[in-house]
Protein backbone atom coordinates (compact mmCIF):
# COMPACT_ATOMS: atom_id res chain seq x y z
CA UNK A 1 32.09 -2.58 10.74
CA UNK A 2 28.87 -1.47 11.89
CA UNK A 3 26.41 -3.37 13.27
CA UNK A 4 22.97 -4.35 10.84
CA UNK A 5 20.26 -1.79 11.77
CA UNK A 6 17.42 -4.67 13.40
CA UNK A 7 14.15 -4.90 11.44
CA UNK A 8 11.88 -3.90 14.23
CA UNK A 9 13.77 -0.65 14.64
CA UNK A 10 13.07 -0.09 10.20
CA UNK A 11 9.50 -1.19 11.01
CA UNK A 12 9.22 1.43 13.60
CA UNK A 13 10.97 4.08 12.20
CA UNK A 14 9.01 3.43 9.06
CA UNK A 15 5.64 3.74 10.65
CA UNK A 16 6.47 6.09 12.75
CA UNK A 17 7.05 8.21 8.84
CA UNK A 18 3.48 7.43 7.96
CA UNK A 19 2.36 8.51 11.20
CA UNK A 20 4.17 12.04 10.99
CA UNK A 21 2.78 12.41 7.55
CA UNK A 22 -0.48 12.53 8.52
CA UNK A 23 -1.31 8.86 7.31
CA UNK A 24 -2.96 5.82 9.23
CA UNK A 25 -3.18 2.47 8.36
CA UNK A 26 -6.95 3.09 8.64
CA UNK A 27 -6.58 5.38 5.89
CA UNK A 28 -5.03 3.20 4.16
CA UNK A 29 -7.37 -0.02 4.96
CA UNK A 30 -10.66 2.40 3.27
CA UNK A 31 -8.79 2.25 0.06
CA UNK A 32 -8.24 -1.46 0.42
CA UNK A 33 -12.14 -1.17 1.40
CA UNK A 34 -12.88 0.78 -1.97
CA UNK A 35 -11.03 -1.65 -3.96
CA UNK A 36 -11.82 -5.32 -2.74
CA UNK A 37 -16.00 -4.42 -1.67
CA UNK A 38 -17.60 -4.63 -4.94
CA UNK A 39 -15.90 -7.94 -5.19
CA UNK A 40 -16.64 -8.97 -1.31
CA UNK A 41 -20.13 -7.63 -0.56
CA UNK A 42 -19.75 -9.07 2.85
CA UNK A 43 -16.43 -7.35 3.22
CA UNK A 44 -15.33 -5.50 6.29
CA UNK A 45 -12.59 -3.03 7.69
CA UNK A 46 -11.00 -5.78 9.82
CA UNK A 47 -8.99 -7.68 7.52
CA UNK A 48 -8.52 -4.70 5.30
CA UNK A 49 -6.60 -3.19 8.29
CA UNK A 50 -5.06 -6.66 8.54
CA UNK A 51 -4.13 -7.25 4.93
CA UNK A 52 -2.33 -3.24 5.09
CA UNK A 53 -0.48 -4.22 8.13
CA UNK A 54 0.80 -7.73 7.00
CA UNK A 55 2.34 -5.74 3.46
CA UNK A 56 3.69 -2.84 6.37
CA UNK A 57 5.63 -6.05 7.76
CA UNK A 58 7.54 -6.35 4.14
CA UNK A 59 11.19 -4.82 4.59
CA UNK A 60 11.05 -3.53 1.02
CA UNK A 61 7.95 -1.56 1.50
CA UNK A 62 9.36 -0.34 4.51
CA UNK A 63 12.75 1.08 3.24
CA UNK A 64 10.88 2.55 0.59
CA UNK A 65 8.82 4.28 2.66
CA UNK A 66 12.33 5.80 4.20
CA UNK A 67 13.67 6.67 1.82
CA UNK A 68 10.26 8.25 0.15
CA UNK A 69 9.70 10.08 2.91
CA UNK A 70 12.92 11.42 3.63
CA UNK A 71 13.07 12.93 -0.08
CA UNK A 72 9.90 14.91 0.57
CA UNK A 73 11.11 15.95 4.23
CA UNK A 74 14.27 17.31 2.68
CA UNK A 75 12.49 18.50 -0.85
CA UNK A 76 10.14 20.57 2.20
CA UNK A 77 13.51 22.11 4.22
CA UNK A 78 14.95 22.80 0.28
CA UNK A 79 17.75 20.60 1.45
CA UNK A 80 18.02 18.94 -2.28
CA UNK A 81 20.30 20.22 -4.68
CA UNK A 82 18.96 22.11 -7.66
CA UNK A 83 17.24 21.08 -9.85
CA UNK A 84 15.98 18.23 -8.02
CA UNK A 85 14.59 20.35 -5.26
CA UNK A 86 12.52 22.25 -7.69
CA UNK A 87 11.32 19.15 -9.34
CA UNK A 88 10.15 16.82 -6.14
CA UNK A 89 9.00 20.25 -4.26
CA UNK A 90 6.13 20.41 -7.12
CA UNK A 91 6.21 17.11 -8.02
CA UNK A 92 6.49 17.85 -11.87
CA UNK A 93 4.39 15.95 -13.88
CA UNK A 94 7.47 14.46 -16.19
CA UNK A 95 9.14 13.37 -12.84
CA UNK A 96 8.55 9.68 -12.82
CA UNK A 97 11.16 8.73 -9.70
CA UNK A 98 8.30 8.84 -7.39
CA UNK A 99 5.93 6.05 -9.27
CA UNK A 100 9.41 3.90 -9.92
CA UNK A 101 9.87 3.70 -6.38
CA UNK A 102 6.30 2.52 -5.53
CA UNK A 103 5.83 0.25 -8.86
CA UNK A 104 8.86 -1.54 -7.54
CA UNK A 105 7.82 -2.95 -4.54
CA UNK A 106 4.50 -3.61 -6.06
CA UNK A 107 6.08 -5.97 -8.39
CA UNK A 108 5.60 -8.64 -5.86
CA UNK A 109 2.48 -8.93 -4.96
CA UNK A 110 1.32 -9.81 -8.88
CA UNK A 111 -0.69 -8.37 -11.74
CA UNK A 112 -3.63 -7.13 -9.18
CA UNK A 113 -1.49 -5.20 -7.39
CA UNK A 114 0.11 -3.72 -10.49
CA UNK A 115 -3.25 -2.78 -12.13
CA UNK A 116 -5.06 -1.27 -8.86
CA UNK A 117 -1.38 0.69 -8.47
CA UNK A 118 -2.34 2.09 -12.10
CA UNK A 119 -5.83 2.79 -10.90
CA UNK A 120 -4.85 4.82 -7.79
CA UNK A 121 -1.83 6.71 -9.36
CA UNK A 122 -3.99 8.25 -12.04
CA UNK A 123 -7.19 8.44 -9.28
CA UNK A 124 -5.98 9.51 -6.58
CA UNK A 125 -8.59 7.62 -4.16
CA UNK A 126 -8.86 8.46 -0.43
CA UNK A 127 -5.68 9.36 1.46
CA UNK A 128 -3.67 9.82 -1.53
CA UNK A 129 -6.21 12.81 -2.85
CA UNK A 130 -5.14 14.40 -0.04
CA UNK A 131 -1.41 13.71 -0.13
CA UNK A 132 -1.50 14.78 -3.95
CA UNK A 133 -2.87 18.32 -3.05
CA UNK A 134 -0.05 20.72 -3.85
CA UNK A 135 -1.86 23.18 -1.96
CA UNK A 136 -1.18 20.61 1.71
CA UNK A 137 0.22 23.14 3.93
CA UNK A 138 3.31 23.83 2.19
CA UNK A 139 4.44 20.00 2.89
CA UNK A 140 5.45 17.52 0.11
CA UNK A 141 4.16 14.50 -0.32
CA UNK A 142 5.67 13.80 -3.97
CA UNK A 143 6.91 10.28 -3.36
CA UNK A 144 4.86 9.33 -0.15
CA UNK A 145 1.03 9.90 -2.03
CA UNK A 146 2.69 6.73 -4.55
CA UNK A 147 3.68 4.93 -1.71
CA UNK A 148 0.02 4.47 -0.13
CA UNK A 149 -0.98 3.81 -3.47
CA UNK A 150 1.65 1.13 -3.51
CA UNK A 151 0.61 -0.26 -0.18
CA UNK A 152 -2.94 -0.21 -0.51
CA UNK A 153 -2.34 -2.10 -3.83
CA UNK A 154 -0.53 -4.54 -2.46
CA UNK A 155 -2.72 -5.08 0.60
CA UNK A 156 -5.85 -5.07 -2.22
CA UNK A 157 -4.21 -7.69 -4.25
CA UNK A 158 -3.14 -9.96 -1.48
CA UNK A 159 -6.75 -9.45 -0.32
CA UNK A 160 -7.80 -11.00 -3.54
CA UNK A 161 -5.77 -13.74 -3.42
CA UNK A 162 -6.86 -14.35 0.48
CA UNK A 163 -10.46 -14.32 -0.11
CA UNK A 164 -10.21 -16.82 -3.13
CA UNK A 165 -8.18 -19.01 -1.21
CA UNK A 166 -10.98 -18.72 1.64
CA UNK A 167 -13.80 -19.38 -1.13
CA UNK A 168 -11.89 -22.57 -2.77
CA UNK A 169 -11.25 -23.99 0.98
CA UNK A 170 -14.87 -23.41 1.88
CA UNK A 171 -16.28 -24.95 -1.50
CA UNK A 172 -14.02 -28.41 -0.73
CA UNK A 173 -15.32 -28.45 2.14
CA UNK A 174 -18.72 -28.46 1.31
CA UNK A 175 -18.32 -30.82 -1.65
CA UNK A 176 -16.53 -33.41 0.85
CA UNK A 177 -19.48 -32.79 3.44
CA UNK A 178 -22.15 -33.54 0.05
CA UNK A 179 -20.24 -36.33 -0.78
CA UNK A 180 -20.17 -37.81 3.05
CA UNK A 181 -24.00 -37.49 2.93
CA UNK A 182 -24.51 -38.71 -0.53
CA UNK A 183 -22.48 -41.86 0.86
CA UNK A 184 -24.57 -42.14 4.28
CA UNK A 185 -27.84 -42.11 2.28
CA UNK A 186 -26.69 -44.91 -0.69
């Protein structure tokens, strides 16, 4: 029986993907940025970059991302069998594999992440404009341009959830320091 492949050699090889591809986890992070700043005025790129790599740690994300990616490789090399290499080579509009695979790993990460998924699938924002473009130097990106949209979703949504949980902790704390004082002064 063969040995389990280790996670940091999917995490690598998964990045490493991205990183052929043409796609950072900067790029990604200014969608996260686009999504989370009307909500955080004070918001930066930091923990947007943070917030993208914590989702890249998720083993689901990254076998999707494998498997996305190696679809559009071979779709490129017209190593798929017919018709599915004409259908993922220009990502026909009926095809719906390509969302399915990204919509299901954005399942965790709640009802934000599902809705900003929605959002970037039909707006292509950022990156994924670019990765959408059938016209990208003859290289598909059919089921990877989801995928960001699937991880910038997820690192959007769990952004959300972060910065509330920062905002509750900070407004304890600052009813427990009023109450302190109230009690010092009475």
């Amino acid at each position: 029986m063969k040995k389990p492949v280790h996670s940091k050699e999917v995490k690598q090889a998964a990045l490493q993907r991205l990183n052929d591809r043409g796609v950072t986890i900067e790029d990604i992070a200014e969608i996260v940025y686009l999504m989370q700043s009307p909500y955080h005025p004070d918001l930066t790129m930091e923990p947007c970059i943070a917030s993208v790599q914590a989702v890249l740690e998720k083993r689901e994300i990254q076998h999707a991302i494998l498997v996305g990616v190696e679809l559009d490789v071979l779709a490129e090399k017209g190593m798929l069998s017919e018709p599915l290499q004409t259908i993922v080579a220009t990502d026909e509009g009926l095809f719906g594999c390509d969302e399915t695979l990204a919509l299901g790993s954005v399942f965790g990460y709640g009802s934000i992440a599902v809705t900003t998924f929605g959002h970037l699938d039909k707006h292509k924002v950022g990156v994924i404009k670019r990765l959408d473009t059938k016209t990208a130097g003859g290289r598909v990106h059919t089921f990877l341009d989801d995928l960001v949209a699937s991880i910038a979703a997820n690192a959007s949504s769990r952004m959300a959830h972060r910065l509330r949980d920062e905002q509750e902790a900070e407004d304890a704390r600052t009813t427990e320091l009023a109450g302190g004082a109230s009690e010092q002064a009475g």
